[in-house]
C-alpha atoms as a PDB file:
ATOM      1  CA  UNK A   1      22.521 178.736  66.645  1.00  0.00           C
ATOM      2  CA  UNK A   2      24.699 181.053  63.682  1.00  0.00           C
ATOM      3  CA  UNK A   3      26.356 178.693  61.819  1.00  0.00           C
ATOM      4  CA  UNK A   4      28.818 181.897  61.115  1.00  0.00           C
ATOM      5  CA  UNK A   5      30.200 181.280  64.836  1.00  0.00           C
ATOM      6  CA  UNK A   6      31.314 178.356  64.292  1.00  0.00           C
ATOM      7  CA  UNK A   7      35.214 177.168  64.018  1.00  0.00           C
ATOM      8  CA  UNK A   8      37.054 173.931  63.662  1.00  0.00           C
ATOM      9  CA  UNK A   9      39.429 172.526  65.129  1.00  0.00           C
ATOM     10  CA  UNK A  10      42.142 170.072  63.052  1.00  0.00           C
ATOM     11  CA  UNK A  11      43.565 168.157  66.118  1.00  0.00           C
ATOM     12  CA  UNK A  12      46.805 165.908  65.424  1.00  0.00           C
ATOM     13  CA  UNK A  13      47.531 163.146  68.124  1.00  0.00           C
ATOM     14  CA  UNK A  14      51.412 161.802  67.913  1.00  0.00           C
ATOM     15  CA  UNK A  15      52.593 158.824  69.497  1.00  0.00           C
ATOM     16  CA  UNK A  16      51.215 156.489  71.313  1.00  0.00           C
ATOM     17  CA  UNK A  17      48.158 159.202  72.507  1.00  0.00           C
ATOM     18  CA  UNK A  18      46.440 157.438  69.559  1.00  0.00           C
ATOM     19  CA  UNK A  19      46.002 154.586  71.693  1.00  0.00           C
ATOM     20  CA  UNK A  20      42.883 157.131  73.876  1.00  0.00           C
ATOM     21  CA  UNK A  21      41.704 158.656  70.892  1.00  0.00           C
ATOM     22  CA  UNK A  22      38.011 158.124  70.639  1.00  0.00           C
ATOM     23  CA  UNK A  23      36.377 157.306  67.939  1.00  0.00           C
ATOM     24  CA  UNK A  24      39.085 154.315  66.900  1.00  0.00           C
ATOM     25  CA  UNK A  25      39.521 154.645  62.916  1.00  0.00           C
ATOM     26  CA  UNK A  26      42.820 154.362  60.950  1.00  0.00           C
ATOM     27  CA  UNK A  27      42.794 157.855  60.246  1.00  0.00           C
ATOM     28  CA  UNK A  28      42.596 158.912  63.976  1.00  0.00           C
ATOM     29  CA  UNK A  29      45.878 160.604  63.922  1.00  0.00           C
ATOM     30  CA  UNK A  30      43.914 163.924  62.741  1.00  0.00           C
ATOM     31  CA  UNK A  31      40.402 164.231  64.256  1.00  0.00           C
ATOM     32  CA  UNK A  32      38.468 167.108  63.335  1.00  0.00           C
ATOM     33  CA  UNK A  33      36.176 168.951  65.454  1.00  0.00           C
ATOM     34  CA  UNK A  34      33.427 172.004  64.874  1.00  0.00           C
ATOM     35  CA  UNK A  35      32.630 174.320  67.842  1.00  0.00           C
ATOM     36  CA  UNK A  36      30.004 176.977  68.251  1.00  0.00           C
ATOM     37  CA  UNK A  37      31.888 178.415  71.501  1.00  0.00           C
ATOM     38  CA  UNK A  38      35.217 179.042  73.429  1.00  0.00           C
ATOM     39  CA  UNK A  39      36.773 176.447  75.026  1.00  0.00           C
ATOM     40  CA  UNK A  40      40.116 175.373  76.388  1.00  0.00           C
ATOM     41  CA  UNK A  41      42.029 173.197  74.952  1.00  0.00           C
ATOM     42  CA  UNK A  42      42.627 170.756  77.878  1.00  0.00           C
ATOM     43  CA  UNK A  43      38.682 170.476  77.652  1.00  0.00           C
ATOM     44  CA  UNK A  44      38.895 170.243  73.456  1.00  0.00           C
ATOM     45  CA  UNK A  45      41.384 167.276  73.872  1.00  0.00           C
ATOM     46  CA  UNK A  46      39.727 165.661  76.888  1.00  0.00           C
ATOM     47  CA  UNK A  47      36.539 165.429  74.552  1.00  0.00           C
ATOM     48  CA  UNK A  48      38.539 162.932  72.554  1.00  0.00           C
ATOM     49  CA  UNK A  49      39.375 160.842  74.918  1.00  0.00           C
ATOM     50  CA  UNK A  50      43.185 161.672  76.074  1.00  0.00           C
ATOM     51  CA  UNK A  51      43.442 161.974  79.828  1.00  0.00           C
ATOM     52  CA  UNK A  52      45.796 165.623  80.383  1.00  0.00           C
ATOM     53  CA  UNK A  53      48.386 163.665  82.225  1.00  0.00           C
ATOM     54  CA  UNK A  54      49.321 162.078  79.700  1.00  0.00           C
ATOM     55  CA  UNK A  55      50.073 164.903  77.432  1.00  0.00           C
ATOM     56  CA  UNK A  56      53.437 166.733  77.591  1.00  0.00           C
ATOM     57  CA  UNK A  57      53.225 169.441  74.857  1.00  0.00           C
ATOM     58  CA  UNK A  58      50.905 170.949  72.764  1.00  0.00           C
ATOM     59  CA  UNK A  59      51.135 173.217  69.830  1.00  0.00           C
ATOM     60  CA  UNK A  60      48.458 175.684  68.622  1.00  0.00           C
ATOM     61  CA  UNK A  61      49.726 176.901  65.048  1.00  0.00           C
ATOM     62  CA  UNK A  62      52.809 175.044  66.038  1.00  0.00           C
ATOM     63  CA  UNK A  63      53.174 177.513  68.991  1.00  0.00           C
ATOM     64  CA  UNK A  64      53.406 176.216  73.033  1.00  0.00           C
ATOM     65  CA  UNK A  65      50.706 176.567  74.969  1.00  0.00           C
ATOM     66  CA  UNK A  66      48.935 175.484  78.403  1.00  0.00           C
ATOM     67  CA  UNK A  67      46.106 173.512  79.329  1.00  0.00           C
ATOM     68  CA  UNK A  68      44.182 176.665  79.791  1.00  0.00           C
ATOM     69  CA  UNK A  69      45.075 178.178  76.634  1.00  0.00           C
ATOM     70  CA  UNK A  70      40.913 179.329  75.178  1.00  0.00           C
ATOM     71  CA  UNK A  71      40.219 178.003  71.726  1.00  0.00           C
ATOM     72  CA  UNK A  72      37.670 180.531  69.714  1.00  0.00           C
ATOM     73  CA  UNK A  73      38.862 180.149  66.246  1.00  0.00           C
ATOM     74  CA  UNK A  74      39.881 177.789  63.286  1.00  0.00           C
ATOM     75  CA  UNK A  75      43.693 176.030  64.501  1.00  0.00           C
ATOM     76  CA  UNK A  76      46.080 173.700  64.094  1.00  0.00           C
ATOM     77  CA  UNK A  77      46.702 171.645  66.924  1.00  0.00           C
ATOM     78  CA  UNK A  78      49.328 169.207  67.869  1.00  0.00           C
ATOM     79  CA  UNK A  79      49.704 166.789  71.089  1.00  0.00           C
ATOM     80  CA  UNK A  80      52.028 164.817  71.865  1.00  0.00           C
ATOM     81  CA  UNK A  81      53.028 162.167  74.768  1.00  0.00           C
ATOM     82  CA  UNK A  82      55.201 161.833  77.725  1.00  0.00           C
ATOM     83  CA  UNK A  83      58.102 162.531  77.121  1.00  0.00           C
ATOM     84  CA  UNK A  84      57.717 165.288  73.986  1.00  0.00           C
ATOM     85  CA  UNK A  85      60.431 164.871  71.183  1.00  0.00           C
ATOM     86  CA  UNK A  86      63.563 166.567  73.014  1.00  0.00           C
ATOM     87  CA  UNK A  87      63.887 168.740  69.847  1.00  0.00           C
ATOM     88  CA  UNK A  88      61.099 170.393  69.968  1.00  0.00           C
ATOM     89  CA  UNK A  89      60.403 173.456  72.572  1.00  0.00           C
ATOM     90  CA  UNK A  90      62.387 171.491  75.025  1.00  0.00           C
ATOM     91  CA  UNK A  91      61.867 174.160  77.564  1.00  0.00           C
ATOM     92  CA  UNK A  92      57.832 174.141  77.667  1.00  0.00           C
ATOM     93  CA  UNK A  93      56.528 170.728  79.061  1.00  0.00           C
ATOM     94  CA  UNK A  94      53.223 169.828  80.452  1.00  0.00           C
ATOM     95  CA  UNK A  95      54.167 166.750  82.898  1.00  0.00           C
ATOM     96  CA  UNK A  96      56.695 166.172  85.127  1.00  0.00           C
ATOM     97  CA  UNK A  97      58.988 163.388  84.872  1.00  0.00           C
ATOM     98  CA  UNK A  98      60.697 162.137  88.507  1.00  0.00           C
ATOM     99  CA  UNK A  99      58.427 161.472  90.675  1.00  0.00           C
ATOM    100  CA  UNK A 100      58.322 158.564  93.057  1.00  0.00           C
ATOM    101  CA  UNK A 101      54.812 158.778  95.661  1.00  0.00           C
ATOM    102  CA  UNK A 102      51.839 157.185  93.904  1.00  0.00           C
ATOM    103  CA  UNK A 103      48.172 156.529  94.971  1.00  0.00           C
ATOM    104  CA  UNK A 104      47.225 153.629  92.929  1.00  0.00           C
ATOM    105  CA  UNK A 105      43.027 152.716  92.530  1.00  0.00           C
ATOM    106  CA  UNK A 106      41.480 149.251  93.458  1.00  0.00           C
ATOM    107  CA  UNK A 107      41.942 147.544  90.502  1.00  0.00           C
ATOM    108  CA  UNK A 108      45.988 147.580  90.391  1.00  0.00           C
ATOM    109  CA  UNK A 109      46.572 145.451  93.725  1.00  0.00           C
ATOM    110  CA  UNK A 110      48.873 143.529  91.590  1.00  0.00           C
ATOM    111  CA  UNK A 111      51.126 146.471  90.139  1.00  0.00           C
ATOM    112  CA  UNK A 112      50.774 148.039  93.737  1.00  0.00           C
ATOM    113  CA  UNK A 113      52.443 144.990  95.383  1.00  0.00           C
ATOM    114  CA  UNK A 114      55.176 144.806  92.464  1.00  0.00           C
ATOM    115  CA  UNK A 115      56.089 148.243  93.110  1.00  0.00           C
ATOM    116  CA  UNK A 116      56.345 148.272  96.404  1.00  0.00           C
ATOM    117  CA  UNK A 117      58.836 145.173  95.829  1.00  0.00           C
ATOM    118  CA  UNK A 118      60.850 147.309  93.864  1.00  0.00           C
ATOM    119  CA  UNK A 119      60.680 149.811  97.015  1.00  0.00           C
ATOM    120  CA  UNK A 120      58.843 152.340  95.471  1.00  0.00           C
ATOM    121  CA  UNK A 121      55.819 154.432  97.549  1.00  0.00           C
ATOM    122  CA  UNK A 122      52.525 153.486  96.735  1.00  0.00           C
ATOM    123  CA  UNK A 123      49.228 153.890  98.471  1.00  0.00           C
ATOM    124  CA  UNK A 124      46.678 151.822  97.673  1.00  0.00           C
ATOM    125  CA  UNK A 125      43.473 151.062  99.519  1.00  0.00           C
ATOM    126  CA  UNK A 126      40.992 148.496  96.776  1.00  0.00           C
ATOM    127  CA  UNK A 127      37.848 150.501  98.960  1.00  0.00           C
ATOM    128  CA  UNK A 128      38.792 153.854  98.211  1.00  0.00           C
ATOM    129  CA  UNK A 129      36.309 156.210  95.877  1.00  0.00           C
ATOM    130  CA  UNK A 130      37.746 158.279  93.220  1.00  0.00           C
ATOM    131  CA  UNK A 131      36.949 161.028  95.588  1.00  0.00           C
ATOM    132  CA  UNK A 132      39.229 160.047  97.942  1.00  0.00           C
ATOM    133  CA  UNK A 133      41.747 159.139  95.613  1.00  0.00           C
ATOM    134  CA  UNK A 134      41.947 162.365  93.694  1.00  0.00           C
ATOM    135  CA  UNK A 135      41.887 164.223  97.467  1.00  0.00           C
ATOM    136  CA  UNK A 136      44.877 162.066  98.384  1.00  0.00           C
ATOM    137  CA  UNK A 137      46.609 162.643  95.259  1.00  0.00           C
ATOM    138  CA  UNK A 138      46.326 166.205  95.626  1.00  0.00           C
ATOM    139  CA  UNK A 139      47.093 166.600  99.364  1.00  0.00           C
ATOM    140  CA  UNK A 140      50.020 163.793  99.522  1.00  0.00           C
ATOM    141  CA  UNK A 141      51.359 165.152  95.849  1.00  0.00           C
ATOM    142  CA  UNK A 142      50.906 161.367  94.585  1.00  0.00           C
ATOM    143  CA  UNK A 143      50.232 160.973  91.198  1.00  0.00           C
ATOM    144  CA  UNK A 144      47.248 158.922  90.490  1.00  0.00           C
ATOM    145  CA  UNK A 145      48.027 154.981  88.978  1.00  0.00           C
ATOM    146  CA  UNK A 146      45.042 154.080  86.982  1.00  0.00           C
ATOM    147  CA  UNK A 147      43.000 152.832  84.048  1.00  0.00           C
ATOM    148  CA  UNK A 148      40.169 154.671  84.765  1.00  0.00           C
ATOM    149  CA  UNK A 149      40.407 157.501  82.037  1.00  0.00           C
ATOM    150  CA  UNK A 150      37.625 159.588  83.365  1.00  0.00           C
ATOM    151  CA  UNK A 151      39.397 159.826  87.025  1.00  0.00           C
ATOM    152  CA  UNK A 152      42.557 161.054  85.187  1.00  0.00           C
ATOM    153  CA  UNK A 153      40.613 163.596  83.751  1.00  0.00           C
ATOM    154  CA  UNK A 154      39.541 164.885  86.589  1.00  0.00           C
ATOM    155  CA  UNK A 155      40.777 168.777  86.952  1.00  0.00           C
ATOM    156  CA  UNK A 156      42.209 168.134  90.158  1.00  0.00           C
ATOM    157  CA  UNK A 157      44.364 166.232  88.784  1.00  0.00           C
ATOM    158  CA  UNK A 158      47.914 166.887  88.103  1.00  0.00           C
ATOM    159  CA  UNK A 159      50.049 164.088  87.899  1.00  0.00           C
ATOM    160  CA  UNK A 160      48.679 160.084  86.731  1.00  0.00           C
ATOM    161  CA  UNK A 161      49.388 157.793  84.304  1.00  0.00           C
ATOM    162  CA  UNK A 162      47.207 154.869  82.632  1.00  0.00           C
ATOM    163  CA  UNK A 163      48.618 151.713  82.206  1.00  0.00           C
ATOM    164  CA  UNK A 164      48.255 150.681  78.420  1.00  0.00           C
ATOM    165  CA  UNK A 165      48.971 147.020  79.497  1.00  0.00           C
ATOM    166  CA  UNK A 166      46.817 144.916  81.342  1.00  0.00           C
ATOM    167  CA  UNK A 167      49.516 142.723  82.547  1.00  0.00           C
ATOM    168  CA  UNK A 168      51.038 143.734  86.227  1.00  0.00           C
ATOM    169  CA  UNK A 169      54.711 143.549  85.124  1.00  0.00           C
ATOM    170  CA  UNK A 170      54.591 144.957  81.985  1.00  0.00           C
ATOM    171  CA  UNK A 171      52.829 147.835  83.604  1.00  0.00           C
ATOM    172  CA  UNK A 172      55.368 147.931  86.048  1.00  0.00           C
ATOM    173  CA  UNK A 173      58.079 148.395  83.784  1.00  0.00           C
ATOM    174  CA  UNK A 174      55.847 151.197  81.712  1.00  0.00           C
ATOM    175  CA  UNK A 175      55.421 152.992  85.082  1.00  0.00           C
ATOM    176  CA  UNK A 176      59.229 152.894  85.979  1.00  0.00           C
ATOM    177  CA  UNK A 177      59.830 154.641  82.729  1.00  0.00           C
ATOM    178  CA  UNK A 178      57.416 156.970  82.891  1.00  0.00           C
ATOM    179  CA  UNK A 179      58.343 158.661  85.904  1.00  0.00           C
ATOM    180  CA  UNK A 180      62.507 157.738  85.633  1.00  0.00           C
ATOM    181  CA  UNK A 181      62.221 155.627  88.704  1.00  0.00           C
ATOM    182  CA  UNK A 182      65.610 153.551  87.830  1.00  0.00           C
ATOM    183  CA  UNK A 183      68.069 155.661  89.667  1.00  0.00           C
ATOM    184  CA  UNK A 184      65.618 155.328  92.904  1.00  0.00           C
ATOM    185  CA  UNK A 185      64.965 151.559  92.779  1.00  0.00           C
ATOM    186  CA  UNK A 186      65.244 150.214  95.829  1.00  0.00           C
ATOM    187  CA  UNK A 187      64.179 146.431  96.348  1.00  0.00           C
ATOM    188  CA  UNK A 188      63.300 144.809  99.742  1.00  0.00           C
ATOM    189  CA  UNK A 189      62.431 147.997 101.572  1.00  0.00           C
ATOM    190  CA  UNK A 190      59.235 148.278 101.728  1.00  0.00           C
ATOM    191  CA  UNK A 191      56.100 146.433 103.257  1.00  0.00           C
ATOM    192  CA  UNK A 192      54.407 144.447 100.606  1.00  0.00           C
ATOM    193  CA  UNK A 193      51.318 144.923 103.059  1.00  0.00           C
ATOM    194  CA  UNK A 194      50.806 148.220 103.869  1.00  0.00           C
ATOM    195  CA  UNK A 195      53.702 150.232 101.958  1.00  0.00           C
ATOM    196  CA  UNK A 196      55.995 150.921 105.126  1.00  0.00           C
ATOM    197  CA  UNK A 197      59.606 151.007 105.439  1.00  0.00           C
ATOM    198  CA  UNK A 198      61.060 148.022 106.471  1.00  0.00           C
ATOM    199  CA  UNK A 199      63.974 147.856 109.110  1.00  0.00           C
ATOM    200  CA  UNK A 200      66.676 145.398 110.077  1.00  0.00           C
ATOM    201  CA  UNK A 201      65.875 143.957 113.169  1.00  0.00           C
ATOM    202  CA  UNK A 202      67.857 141.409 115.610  1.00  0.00           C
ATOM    203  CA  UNK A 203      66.491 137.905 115.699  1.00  0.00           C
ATOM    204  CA  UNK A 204      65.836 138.189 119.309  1.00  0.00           C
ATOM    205  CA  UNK A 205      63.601 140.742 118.631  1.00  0.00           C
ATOM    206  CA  UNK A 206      61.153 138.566 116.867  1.00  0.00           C
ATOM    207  CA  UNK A 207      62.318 135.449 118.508  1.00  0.00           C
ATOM    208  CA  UNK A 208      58.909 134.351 120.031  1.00  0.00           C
ATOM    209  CA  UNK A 209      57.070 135.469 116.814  1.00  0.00           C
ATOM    210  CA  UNK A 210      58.701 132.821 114.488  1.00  0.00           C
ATOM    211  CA  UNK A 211      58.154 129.787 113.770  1.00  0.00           C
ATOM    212  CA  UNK A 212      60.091 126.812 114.834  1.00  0.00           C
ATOM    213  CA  UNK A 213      62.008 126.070 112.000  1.00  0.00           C
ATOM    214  CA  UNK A 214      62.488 129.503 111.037  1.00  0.00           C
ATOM    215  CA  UNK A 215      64.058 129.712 114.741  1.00  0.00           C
ATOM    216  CA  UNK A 216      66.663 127.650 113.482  1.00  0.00           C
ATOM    217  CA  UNK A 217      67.463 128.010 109.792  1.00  0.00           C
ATOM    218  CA  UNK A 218      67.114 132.076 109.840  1.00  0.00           C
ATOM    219  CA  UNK A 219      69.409 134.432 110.994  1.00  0.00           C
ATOM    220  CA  UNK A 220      68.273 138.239 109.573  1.00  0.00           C
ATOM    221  CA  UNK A 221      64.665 139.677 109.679  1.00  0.00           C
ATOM    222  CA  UNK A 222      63.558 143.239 108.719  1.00  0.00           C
ATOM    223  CA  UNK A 223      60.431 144.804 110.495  1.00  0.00           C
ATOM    224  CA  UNK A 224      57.868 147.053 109.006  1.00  0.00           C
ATOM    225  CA  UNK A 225      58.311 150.272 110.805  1.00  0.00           C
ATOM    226  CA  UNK A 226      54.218 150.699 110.322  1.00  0.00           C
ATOM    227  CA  UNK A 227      52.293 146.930 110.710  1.00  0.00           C
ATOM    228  CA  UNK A 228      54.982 144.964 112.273  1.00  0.00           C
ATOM    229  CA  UNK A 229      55.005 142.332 109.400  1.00  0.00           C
ATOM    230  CA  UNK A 230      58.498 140.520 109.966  1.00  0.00           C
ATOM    231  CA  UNK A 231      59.944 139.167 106.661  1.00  0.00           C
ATOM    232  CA  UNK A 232      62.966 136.719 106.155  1.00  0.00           C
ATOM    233  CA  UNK A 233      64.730 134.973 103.800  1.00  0.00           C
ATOM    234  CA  UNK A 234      62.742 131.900 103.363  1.00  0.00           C
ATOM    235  CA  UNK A 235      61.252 130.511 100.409  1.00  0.00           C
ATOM    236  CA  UNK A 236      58.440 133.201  99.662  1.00  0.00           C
ATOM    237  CA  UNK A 237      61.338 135.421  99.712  1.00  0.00           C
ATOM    238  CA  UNK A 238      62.925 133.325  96.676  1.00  0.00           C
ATOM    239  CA  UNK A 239      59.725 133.629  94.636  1.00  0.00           C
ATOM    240  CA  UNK A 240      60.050 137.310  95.501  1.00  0.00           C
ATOM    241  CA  UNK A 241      63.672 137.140  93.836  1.00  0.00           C
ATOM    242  CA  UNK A 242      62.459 135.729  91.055  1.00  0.00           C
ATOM    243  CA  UNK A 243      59.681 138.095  90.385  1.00  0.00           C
ATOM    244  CA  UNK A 244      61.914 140.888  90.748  1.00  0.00           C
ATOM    245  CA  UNK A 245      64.474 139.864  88.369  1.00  0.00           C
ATOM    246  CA  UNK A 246      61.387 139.330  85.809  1.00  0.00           C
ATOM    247  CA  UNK A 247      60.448 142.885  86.372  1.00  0.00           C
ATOM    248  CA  UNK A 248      64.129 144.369  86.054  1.00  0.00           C
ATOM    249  CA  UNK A 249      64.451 142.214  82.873  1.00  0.00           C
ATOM    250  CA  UNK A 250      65.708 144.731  79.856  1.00  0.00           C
END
C-alpha cells in the first residue's frame, strides 16, 4: 500500500471518555492513529473503544461535526462526554439529555428493579439477544442500559449509556443524571415485576387474594394494571423505603 496515502489522526478524549479508551496508558488522553483510507469519525473513535452514545461533541480542527463527518486527512480531533462543557458550541450536541423509556440487557436485573422503584420505564427481559434489544430500542425509542460496549456501538443505536459502576445504586444514581430524570421521579408506581403502572385499588377488590393477617392490619393496596401483582404496605414495603432513600441520597 503507498505509504504517501496515509494520514494521522491526533485524537484527544476529555472527561471521563478516558475511562473506554483502549489501550489503557497514562498518556491516553491523546491517542494517535495512522490511516491508509477514509473513514468516519464515529467509526475512527469507535476503534478506540468509546461507545457513540456516550459522546456529546466532537471537534475536527476545533470545528463541530457529526458522527458521519469522513476523515481523509491529517486532524485534530476532540471528544468529549455527556453533557459537553456548556461553553463550548452549546448549540451542536450529539446526545440527548431527557429521556425516560429504557430497555435494559440481562445483566442489570438489579438496576432494572431499582429504577422501576423510583417509577421510571424500563424493559428488561434477562433472555433477550442483543438483537432484540437493539430492535426494541429502536422501535419503542428506549435507550439501551448496558455494559456491553460492543452493543452500544451498534449503528442502530441512538440513545444508551454504560454504567461505569458495577454497583446497582450507584449506577442508578449515574443513570438519573445522565438522562435528568429528577424532575420525573416518581416512586411506588410502577410494578417491580414486570414494569406496569400500578393503581389504587379498594381492599375489597383483593379481599380473597390476601392473606389473613394482611386482611386485618392493611387498609390500601395498588394493582399492577399489567400482571395483577397487588402490593401493600407491609414490611417488604419498608425495606423498599429504605432502599429508596439510599438511592435518593445526595
Amino acid at each position: 500500500m503507498n505509504s504517501a496515502a496515509q494520514f494521522t489522526l491526533h485524537i484527544h478524549f476529555h472527561g471521563d471518555l478516558l475511562f473506554f479508551v483502549r489501550p489503557k496508558r497514562a498518556d491516553a488522553s491523546e491517542l494517535v492513529r495512522r490511516l491508509c483510507e477514509k473513514t468516519s469519525i464515529k467509526d475512527a473513535i469507535e476503534a478506540c473503544g468509546v461507545p457513540h452514545p456516550e459522546v456529546d461533541l466532537i471537534l475536527v480542527e476545533g470545528a463541530p461535526v457529526d458522527f458521519a463527518h469522513q476523515l481523509q486527512r491529517d486532524a485534530t480531533i476532540d471528544v468529549f462526554p455527556v453533557p459537553a462543557p456548556a461553553e463550548v458550541f452549546p448549540e451542536t450536541r450529539l446526545q440527548r439529555r431527557a429521556l425516560s423509556r429504557f430497555i435494559a440487557d440481562g445483566h442489570l436485573g438489579k438496576l432494572t428493579r431499582d429504577l422501576r422503584l423510583l417509577g421510571i420505564n424500563v424493559a428488561y427481559d434477562p433472555r433477550a439477544t442483543d438483537r432484540e434489544l437493539v430492535t426494541q430500542s429502536v422501535a419503542k425509542e428506549r435507550a439501551i442500559l448496558t455494559r456491553d460496549r460492543r452493543l452500544l456501538m451498534h449503528a442502530a443505536v441512538r440513545d444508551g449509556y454504560y454504567p461505569r459502576s458495577q454497583i446497582a445504586a450507584e449506577q442508578t444514581r449515574e443513570v438519573v443524571q445522565r438522562f435528568e430524570l429528577g424532575a420525573v421521579l416518581a416512586p411506588f408506581t410502577r410494578c417491580l415485576r414486570c414494569n406496569g403502572t400500578l393503581e389504587t385499588i379498594p381492599k375489597a377488590e383483593v379481599f380473597d387474594q390476601l392473606e389473613p393477617l394482611t386482611k386485618i392490619y392493611y387498609e390500601a393496596f395498588r394493582r399492577c394494571q399489567e400482571c395483577g401483582q397487588i402490593y401493600w404496605g407491609g414490611s417488604h414495603f419498608e425495606k423498599l423505603q429504605r432502599r429508596l432513600a439510599q438511592l435518593t441520597a445526595n
